[in-house]
PDB file of N, CA and C in Angstrom:
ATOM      1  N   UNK A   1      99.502  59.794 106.156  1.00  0.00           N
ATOM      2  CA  UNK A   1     100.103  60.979 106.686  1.00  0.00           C
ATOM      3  C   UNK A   1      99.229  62.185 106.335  1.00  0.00           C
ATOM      4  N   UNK A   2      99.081  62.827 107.422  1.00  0.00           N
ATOM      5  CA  UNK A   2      98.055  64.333 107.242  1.00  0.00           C
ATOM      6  C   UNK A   2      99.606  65.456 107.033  1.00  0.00           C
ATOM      7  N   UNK A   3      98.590  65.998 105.855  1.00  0.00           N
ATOM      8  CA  UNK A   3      99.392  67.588 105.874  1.00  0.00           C
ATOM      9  C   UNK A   3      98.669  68.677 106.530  1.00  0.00           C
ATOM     10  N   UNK A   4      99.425  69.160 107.510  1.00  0.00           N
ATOM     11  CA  UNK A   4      98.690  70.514 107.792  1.00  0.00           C
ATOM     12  C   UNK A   4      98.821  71.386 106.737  1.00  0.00           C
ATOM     13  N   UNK A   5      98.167  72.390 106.771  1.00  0.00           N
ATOM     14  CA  UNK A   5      97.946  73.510 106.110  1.00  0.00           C
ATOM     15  C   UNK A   5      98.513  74.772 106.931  1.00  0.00           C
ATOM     16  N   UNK A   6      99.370  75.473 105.980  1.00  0.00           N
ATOM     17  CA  UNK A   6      99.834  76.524 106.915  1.00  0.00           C
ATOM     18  C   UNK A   6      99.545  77.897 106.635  1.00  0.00           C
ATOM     19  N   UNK A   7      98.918  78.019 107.282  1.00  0.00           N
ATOM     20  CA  UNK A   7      98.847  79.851 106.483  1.00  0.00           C
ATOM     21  C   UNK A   7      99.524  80.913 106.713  1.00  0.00           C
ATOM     22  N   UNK A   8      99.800  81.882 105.533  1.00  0.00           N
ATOM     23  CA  UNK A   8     101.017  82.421 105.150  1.00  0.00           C
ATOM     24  C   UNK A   8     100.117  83.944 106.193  1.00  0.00           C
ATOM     25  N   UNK A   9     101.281  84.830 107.016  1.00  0.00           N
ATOM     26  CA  UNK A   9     100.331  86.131 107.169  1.00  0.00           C
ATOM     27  C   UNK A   9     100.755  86.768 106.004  1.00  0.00           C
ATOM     28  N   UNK A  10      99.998  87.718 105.646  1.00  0.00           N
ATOM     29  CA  UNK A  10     100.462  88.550 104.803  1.00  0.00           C
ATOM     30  C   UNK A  10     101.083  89.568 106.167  1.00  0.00           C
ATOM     31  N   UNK A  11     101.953  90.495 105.740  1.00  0.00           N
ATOM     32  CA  UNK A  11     101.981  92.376 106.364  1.00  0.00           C
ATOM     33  C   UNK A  11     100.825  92.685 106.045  1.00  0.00           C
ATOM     34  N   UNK A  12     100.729  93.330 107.225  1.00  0.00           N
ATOM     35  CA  UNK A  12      99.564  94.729 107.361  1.00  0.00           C
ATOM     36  C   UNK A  12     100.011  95.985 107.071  1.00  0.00           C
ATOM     37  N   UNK A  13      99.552  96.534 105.789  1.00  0.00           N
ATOM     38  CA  UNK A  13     100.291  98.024 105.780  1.00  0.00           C
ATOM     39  C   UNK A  13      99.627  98.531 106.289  1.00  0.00           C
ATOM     40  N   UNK A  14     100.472  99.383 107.372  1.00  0.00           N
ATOM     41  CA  UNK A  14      99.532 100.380 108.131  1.00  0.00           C
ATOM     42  C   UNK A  14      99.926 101.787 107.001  1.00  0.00           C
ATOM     43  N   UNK A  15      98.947 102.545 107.248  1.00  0.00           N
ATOM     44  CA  UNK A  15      99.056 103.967 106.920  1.00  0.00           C
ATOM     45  C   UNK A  15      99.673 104.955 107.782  1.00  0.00           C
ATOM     46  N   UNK A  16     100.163 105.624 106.966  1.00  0.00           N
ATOM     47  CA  UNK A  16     101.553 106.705 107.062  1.00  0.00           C
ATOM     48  C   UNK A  16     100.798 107.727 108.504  1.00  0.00           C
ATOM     49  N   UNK A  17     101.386 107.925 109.385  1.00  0.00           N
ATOM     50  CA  UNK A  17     100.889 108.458 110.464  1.00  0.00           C
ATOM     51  C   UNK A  17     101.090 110.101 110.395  1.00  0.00           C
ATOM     52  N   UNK A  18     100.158 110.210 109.949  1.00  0.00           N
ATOM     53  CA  UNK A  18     100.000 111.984 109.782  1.00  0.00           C
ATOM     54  C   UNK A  18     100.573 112.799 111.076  1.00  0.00           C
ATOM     55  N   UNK A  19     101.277 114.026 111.149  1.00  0.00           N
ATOM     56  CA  UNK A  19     101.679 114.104 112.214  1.00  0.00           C
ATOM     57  C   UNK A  19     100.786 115.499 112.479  1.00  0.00           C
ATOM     58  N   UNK A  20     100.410 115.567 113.522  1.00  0.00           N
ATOM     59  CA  UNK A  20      99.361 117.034 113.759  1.00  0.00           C
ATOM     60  C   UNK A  20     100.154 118.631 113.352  1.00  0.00           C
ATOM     61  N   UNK A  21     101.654 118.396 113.334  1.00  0.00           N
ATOM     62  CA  UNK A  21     102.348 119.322 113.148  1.00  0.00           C
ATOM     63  C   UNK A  21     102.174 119.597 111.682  1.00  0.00           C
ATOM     64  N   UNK A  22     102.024 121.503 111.488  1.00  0.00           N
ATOM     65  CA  UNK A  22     102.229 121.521 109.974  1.00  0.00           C
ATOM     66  C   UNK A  22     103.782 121.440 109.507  1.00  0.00           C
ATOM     67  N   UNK A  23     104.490 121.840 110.635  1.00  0.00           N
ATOM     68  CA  UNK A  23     106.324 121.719 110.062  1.00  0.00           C
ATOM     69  C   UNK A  23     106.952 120.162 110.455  1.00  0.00           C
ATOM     70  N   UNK A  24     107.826 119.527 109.728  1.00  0.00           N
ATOM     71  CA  UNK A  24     108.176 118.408 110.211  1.00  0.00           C
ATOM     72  C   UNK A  24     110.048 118.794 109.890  1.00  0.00           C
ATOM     73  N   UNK A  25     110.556 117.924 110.539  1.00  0.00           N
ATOM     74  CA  UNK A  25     112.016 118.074 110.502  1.00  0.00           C
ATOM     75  C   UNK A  25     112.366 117.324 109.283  1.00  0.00           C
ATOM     76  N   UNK A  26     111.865 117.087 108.314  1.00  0.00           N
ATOM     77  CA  UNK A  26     112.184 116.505 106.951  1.00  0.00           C
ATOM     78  C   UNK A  26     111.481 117.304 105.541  1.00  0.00           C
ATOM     79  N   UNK A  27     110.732 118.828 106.186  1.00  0.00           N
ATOM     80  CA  UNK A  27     110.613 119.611 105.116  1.00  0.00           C
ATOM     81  C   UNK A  27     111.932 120.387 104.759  1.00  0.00           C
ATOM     82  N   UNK A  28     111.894 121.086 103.803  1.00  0.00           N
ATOM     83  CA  UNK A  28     112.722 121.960 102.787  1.00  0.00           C
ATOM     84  C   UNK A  28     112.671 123.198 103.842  1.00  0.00           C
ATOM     85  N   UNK A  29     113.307 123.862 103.871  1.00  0.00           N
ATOM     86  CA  UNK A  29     113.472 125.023 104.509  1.00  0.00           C
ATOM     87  C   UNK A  29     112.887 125.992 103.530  1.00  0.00           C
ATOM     88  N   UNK A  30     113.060 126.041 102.418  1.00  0.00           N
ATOM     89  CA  UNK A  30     112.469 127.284 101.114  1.00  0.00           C
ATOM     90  C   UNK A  30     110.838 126.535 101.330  1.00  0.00           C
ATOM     91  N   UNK A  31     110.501 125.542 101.786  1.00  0.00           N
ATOM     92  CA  UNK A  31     108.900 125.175 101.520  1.00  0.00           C
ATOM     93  C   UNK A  31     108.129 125.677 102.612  1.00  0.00           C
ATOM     94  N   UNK A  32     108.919 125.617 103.886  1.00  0.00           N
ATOM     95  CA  UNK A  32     108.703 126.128 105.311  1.00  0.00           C
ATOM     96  C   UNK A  32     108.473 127.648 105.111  1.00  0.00           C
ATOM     97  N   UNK A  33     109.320 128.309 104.634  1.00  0.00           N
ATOM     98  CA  UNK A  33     109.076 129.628 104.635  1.00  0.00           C
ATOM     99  C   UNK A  33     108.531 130.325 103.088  1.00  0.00           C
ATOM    100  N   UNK A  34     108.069 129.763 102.261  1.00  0.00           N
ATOM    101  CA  UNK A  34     107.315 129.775 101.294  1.00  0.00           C
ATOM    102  C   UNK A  34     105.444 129.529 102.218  1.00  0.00           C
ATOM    103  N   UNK A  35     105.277 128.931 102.756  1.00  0.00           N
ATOM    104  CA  UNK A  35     104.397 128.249 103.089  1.00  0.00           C
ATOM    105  C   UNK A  35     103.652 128.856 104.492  1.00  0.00           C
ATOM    106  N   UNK A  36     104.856 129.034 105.058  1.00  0.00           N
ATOM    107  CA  UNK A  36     104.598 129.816 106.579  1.00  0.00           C
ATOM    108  C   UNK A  36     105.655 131.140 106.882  1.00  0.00           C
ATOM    109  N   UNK A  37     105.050 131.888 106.099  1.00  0.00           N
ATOM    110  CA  UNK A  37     106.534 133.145 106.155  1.00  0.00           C
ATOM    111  C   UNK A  37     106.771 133.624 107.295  1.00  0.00           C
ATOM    112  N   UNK A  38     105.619 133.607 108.188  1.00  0.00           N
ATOM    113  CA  UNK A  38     105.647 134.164 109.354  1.00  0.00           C
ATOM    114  C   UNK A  38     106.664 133.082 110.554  1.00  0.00           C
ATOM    115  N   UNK A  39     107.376 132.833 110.251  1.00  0.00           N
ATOM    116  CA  UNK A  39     108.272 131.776 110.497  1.00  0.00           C
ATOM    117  C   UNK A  39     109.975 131.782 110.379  1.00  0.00           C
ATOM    118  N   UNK A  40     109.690 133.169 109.571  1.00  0.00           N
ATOM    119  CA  UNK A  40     111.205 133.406 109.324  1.00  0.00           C
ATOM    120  C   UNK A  40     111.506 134.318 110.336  1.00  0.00           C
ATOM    121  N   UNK A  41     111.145 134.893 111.113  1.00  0.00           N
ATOM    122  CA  UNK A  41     112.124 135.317 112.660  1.00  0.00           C
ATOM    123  C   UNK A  41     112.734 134.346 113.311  1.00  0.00           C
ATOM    124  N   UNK A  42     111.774 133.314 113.222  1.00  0.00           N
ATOM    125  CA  UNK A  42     112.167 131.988 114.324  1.00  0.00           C
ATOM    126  C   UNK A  42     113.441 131.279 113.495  1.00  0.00           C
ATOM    127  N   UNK A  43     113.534 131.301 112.201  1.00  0.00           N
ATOM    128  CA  UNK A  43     114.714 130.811 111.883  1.00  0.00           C
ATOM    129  C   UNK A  43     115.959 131.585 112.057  1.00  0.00           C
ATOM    130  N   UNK A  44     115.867 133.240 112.574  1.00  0.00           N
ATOM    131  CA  UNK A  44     116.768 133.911 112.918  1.00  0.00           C
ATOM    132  C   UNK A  44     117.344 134.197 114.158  1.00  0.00           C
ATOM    133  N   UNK A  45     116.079 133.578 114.614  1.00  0.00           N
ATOM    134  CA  UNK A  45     116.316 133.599 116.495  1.00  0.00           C
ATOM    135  C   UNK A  45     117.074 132.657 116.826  1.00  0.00           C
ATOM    136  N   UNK A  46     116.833 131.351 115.831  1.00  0.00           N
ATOM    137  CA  UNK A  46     117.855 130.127 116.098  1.00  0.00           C
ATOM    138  C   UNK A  46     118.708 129.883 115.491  1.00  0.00           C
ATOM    139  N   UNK A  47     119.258 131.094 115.152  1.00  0.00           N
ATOM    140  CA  UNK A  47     120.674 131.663 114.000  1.00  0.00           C
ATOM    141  C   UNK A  47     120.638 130.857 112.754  1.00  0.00           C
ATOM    142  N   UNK A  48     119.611 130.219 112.367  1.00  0.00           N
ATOM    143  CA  UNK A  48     119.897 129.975 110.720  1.00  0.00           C
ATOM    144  C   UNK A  48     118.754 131.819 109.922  1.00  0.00           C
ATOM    145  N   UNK A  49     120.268 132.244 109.172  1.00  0.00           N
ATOM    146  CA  UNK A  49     119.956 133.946 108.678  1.00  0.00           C
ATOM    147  C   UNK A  49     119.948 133.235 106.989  1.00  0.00           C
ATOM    148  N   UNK A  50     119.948 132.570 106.648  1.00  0.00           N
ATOM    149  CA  UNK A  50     120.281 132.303 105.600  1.00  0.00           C
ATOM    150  C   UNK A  50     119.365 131.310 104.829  1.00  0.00           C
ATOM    151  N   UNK A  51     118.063 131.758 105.328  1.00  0.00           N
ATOM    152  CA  UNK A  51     116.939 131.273 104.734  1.00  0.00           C
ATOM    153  C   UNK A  51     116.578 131.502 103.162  1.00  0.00           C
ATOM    154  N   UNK A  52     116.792 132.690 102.616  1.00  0.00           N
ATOM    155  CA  UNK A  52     117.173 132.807 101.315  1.00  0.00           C
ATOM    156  C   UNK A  52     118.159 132.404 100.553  1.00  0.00           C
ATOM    157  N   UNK A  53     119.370 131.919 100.858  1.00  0.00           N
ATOM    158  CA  UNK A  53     120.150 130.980 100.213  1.00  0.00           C
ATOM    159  C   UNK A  53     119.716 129.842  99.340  1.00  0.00           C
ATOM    160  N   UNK A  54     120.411 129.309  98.340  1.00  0.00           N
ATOM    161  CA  UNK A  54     120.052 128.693  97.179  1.00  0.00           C
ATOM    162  C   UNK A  54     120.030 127.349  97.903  1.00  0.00           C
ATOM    163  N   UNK A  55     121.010 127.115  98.826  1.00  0.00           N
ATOM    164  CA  UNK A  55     120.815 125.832  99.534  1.00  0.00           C
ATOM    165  C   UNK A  55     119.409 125.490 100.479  1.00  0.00           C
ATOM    166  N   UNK A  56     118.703 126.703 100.980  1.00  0.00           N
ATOM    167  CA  UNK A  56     117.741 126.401 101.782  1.00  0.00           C
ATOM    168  C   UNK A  56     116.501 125.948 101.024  1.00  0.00           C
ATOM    169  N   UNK A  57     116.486 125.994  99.506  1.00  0.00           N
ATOM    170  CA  UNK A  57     115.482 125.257  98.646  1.00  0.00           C
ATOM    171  C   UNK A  57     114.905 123.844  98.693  1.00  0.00           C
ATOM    172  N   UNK A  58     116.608 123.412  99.011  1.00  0.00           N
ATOM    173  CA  UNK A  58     116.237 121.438  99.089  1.00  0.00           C
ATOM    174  C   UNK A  58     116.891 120.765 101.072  1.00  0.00           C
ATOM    175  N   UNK A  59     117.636 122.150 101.073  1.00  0.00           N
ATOM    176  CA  UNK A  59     118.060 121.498 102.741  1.00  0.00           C
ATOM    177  C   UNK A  59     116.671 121.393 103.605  1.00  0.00           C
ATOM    178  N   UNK A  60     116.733 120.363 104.543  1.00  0.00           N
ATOM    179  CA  UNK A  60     115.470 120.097 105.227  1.00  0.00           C
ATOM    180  C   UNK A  60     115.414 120.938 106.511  1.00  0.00           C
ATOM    181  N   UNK A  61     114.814 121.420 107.342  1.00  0.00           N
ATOM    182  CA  UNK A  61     115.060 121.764 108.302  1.00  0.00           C
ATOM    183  C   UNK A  61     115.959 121.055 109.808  1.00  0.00           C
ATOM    184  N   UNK A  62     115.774 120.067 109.646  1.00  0.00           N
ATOM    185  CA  UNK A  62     116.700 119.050 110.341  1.00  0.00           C
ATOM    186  C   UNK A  62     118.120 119.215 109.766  1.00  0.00           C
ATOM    187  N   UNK A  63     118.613 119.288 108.675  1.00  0.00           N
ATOM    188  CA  UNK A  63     119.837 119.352 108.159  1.00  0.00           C
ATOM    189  C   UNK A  63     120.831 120.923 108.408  1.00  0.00           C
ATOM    190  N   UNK A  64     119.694 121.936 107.997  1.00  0.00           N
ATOM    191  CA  UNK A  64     119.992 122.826 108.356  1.00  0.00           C
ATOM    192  C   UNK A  64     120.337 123.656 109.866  1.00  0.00           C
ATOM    193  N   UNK A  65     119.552 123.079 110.638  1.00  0.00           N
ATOM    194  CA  UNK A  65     119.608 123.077 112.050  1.00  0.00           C
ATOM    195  C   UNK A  65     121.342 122.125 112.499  1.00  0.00           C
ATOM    196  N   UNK A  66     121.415 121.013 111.791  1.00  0.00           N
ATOM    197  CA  UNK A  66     122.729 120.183 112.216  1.00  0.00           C
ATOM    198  C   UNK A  66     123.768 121.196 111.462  1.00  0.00           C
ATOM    199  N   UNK A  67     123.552 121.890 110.446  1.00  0.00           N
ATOM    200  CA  UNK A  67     124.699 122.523 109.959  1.00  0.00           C
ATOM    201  C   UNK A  67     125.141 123.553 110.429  1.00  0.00           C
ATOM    202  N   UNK A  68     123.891 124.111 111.632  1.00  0.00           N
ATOM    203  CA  UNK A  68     124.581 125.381 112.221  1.00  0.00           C
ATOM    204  C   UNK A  68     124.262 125.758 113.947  1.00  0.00           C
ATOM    205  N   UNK A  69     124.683 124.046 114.053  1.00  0.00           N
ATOM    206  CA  UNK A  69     124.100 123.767 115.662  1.00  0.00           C
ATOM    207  C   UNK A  69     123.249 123.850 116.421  1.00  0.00           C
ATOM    208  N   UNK A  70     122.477 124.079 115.887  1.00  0.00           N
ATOM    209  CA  UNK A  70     120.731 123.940 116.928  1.00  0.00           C
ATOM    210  C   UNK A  70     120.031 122.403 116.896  1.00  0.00           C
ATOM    211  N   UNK A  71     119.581 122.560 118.035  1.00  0.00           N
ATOM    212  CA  UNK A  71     118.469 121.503 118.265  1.00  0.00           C
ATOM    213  C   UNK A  71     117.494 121.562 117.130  1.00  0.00           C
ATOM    214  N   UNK A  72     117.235 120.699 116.722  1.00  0.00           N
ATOM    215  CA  UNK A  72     116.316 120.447 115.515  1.00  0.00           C
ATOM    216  C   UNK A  72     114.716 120.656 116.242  1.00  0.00           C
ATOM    217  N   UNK A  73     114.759 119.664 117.006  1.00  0.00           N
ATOM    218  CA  UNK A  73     113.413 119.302 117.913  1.00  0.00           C
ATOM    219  C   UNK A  73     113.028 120.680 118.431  1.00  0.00           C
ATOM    220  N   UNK A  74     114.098 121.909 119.417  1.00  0.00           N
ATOM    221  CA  UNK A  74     113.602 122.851 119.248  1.00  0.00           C
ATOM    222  C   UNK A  74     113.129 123.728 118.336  1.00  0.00           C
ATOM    223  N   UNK A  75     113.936 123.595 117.253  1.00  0.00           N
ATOM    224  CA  UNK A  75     113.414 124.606 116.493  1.00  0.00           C
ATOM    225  C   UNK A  75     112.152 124.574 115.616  1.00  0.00           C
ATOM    226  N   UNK A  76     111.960 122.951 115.398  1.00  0.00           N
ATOM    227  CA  UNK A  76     110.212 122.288 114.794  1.00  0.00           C
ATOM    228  C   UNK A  76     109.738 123.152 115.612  1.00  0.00           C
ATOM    229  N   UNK A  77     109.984 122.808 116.925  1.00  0.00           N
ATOM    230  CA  UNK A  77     108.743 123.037 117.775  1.00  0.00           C
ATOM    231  C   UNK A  77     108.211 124.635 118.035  1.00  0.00           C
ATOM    232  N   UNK A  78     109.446 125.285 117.312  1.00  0.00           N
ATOM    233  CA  UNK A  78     109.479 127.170 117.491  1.00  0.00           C
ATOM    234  C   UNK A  78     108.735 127.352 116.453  1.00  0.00           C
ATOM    235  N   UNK A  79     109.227 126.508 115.127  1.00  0.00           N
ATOM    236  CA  UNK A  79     108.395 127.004 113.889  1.00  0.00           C
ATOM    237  C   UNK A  79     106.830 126.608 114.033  1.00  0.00           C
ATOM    238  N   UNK A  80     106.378 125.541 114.410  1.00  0.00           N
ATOM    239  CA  UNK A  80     105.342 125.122 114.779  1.00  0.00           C
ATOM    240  C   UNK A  80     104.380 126.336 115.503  1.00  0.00           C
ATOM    241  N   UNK A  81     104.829 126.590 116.599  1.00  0.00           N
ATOM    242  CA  UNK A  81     104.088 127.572 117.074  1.00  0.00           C
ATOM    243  C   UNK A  81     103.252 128.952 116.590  1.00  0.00           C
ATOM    244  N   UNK A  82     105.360 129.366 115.454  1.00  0.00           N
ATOM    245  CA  UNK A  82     104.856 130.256 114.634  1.00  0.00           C
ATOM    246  C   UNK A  82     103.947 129.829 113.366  1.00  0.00           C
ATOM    247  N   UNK A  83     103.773 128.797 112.801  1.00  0.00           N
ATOM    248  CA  UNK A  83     103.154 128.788 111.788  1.00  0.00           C
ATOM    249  C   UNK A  83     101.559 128.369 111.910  1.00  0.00           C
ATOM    250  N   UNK A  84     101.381 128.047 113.304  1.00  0.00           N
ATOM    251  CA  UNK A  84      99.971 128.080 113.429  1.00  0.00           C
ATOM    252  C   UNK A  84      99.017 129.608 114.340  1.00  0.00           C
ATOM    253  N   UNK A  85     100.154 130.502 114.150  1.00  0.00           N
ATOM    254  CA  UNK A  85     100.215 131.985 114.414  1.00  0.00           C
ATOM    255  C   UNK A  85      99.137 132.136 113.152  1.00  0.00           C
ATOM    256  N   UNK A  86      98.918 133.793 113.157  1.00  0.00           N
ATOM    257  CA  UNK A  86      98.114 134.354 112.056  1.00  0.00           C
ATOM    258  C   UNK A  86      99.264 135.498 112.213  1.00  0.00           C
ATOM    259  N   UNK A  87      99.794 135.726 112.625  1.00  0.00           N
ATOM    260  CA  UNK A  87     101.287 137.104 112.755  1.00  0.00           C
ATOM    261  C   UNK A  87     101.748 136.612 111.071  1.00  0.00           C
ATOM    262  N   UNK A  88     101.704 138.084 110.801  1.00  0.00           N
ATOM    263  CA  UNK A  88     102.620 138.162 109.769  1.00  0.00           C
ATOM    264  C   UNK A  88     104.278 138.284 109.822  1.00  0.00           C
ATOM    265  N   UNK A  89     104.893 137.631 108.936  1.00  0.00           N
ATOM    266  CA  UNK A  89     106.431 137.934 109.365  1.00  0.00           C
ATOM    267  C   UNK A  89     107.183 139.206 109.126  1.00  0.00           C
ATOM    268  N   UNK A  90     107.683 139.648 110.542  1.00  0.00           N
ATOM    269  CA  UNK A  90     108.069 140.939 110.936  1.00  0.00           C
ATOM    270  C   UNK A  90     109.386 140.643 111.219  1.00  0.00           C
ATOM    271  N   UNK A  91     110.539 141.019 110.454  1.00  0.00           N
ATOM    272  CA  UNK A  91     112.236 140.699 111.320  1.00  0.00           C
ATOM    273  C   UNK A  91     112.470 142.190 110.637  1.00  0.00           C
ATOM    274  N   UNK A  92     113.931 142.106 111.202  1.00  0.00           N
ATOM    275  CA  UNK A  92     114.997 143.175 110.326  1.00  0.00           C
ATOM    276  C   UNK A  92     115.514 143.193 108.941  1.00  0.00           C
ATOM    277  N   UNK A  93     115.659 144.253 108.184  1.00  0.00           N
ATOM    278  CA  UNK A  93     115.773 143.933 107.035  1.00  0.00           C
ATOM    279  C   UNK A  93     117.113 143.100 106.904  1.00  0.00           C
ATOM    280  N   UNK A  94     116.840 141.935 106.183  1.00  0.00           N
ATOM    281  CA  UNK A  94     118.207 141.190 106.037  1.00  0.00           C
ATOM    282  C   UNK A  94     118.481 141.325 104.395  1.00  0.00           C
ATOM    283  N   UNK A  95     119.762 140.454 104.426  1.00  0.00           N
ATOM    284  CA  UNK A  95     120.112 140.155 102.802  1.00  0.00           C
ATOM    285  C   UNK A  95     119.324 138.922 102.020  1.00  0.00           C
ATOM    286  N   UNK A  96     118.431 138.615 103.274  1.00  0.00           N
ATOM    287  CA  UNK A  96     117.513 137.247 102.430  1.00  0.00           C
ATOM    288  C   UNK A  96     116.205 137.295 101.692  1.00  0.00           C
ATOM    289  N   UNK A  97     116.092 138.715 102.043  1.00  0.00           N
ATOM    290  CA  UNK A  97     114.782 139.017 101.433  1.00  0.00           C
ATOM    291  C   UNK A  97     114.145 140.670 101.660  1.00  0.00           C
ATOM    292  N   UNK A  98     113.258 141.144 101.195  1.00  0.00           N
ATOM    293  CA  UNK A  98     113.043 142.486 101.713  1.00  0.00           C
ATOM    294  C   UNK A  98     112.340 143.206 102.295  1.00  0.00           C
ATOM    295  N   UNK A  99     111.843 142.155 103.090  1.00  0.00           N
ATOM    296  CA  UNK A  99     110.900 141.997 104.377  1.00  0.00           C
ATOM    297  C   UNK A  99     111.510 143.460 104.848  1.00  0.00           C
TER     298      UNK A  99
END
């Protein structure tokens, strides 16, 4: 009697697919606008005002967007735009900061 031989595959780890975007819908909202300040109109245009809040430190932008009804996908795609801007961030004076 012959034994075949069977060979085992291993997985292929592929590598983590970088996304061309600098904002992703699984950053921090305090890292987003730490990072890309010029970015905080666009979070006011899409009614999250409450970018300085203690919660926007660890909420992601995806979360935050579900907590106050916006499209997530739009609003990546608003911050995106702005953060590959060179505009400095220009809004109204709010209670989030003293822009």
């Amino acid at each position: 009697m012959v034994k075949a031989k069977i060979k085992s595959k291993k997985p292929v780890k592929k590598a983590p697919v970088k996304s061309k975007e600098l904002i992703t819908k699984d950053m921090p909202i305090g890292d987003v606008v730490s990072k890309y300040p010029q970015t905080i109109p666009v979070f006011g245009e899409h009614g999250l005002h409450c970018i300085g809040c203690a919660i926007a430190s660890f909420e992601s932008v995806e979360q935050g967007a579900r907590s106050h009804g916006v499209n997530a996908d739009s609003l990546v795609k608003d911050l995106n735009k702005a953060a590959k801007s060179k505009k400095k961030a220009v809004h109204e004076q709010c209670s989030c900061c003293s822009h």
